[in-house]
Protein backbone atom coordinates (compact mmCIF):
# COMPACT_ATOMS: atom_id res chain seq x y z
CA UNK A 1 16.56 -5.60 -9.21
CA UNK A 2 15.22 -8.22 -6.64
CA UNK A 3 16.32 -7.59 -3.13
CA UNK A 4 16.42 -3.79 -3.53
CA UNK A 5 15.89 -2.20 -0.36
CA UNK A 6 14.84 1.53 -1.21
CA UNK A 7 14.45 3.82 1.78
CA UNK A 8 11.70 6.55 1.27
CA UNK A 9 9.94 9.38 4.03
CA UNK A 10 6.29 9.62 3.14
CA UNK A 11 3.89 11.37 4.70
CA UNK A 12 -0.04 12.23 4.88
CA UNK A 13 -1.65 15.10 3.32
CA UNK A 14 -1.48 17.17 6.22
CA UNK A 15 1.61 16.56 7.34
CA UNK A 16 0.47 15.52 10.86
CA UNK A 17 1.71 11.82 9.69
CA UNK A 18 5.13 11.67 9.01
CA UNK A 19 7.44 8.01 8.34
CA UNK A 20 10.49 6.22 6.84
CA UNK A 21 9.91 2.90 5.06
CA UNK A 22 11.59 0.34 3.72
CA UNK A 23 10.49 -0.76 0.22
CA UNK A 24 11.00 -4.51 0.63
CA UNK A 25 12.09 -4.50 -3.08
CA UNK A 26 12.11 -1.44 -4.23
CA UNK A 27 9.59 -0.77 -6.71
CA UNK A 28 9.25 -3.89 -8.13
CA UNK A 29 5.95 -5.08 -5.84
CA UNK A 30 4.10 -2.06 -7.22
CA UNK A 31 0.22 -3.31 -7.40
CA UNK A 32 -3.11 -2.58 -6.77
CA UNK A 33 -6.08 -4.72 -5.40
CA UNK A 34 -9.59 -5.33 -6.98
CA UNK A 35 -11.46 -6.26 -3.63
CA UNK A 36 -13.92 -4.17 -2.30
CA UNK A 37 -12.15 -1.64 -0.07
CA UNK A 38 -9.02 -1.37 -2.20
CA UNK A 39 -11.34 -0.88 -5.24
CA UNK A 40 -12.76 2.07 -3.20
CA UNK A 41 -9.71 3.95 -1.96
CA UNK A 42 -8.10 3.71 -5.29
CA UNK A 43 -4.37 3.79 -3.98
CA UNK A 44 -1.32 1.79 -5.54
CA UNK A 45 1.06 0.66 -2.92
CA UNK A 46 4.83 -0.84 -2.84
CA UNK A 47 5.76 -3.39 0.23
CA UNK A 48 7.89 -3.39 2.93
CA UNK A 49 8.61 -6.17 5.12
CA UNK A 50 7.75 -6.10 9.17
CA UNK A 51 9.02 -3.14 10.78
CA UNK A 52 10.07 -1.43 7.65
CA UNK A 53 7.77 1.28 8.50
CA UNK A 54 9.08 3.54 10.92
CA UNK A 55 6.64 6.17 12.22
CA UNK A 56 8.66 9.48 12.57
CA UNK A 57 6.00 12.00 13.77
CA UNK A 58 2.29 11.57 14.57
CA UNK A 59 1.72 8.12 15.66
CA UNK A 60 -0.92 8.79 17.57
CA UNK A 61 -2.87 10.81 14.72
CA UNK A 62 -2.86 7.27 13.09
CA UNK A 63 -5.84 5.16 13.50
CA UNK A 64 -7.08 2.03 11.67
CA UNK A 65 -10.13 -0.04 9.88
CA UNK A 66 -10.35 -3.35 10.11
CA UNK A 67 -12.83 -5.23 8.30
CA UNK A 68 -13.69 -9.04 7.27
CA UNK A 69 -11.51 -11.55 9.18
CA UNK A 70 -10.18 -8.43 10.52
CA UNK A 71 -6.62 -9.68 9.71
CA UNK A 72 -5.29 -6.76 7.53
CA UNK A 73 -5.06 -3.49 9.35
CA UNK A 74 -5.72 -0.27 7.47
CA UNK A 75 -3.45 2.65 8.96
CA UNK A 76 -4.98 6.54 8.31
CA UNK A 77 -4.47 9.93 9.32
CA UNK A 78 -7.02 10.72 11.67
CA UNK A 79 -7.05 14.59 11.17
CA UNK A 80 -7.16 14.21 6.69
CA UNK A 81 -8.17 10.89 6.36
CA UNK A 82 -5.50 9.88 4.17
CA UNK A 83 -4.58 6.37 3.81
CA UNK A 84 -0.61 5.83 4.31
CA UNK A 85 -0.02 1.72 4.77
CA UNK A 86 -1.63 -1.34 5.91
CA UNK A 87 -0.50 -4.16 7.15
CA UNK A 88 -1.31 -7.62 4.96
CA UNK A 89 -4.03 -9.78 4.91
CA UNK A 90 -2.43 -12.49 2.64
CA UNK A 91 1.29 -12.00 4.20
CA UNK A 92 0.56 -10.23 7.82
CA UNK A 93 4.77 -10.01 7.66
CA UNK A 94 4.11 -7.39 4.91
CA UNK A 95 2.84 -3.93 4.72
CA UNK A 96 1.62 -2.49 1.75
CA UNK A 97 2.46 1.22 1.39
CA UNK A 98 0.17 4.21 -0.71
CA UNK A 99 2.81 4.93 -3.22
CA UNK A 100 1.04 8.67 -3.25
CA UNK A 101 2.15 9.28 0.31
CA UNK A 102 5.84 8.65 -0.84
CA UNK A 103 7.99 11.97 -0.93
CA UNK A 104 8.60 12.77 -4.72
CA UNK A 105 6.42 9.60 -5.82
CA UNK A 106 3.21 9.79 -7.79
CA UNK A 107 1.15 6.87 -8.85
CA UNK A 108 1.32 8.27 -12.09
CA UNK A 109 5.09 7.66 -12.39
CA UNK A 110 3.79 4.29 -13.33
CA UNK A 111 2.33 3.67 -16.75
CA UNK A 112 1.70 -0.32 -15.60
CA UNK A 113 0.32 -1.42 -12.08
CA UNK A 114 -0.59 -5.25 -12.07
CA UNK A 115 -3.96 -5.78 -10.53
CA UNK A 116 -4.63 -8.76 -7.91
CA UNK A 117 -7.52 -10.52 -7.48
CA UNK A 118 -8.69 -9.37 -3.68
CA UNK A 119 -12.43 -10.22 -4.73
CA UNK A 120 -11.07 -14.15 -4.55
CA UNK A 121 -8.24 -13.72 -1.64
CA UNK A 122 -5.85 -16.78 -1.53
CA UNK A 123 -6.75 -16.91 2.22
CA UNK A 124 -10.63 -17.69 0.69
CA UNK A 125 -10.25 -19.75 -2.10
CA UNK A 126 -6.73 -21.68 -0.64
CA UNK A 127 -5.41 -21.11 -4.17
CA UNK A 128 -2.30 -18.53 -4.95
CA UNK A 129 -3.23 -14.86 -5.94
CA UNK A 130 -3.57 -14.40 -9.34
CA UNK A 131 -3.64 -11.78 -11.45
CA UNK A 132 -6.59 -9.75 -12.32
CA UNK A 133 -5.42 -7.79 -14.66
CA UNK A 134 -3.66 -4.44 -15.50
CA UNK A 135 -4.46 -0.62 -14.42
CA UNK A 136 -2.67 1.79 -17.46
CA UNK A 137 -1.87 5.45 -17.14
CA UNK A 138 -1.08 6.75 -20.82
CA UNK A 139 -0.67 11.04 -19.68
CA UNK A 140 -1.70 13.02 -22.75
CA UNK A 141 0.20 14.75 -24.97
């Protein structure tokens, strides 16, 4: 349901990165990204507004990549190298959460993640984000 403000604890693989976010609407701005960095890390994020991620333990193990325009800012754990959340290119008042880092949440609890269209950002081309297509998990039997 729009407007669903799920709170979730998340951490890195280690541990040494722990937070609290909140999902802007819950689940329902599940996605992944086709440009070249997201297309390399692989990880399907959520969103949560500005300052709805709440570092609990280990800020300073966090460090970040920036790359491009140097707009969005990728946040990792500096000791495993996991990716947790960055902050967004397209809509710097959002950050875009790894789903995997989520306590009790899997990307594969998703059979459907919509796919955006990094390669041609909106802040490139001038024209809205559009939809690239659709990542499928179908678990065997």
């Amino acid at each position: 349901m729009p407007g669903d403000k799920t709170i979730r604890t998340g951490q890195c693989h280690c541990g040494a990165v722990r937070f609290e976010v909140t999902l802007s609407d819950g689940f329902n701005s599940i996605r992944r990204c086709n440009c070249s960095y997201c297309r390399m890390r692989g990880a399907v994020v959520v969103m949560a507004e500005m300052g709805g991620v709440k570092i609990l333990e280990g800020e300073d193990k966090l460090t970040t990549y920036r790359f491009h325009t140097k707009t969005a800012q990728h946040f990792f754990c500096s000791v495993c190298g996991i990716y947790t959340h960055h902050q967004r290119r397209s809509d710097p008042n959002l950050h875009a959460v790894n789903v995997a880092c989520l306590d009790g949440v899997s990307p594969f609890d998703f059979p459907e993640v919509p796919v955006m269209d990094g390669i041609n950002h909106t802040n490139d081309t001038g024209t809205p984000t559009r939809r690239a297509g659709t990542l499928r998990y179908v678990p065997s039997d």
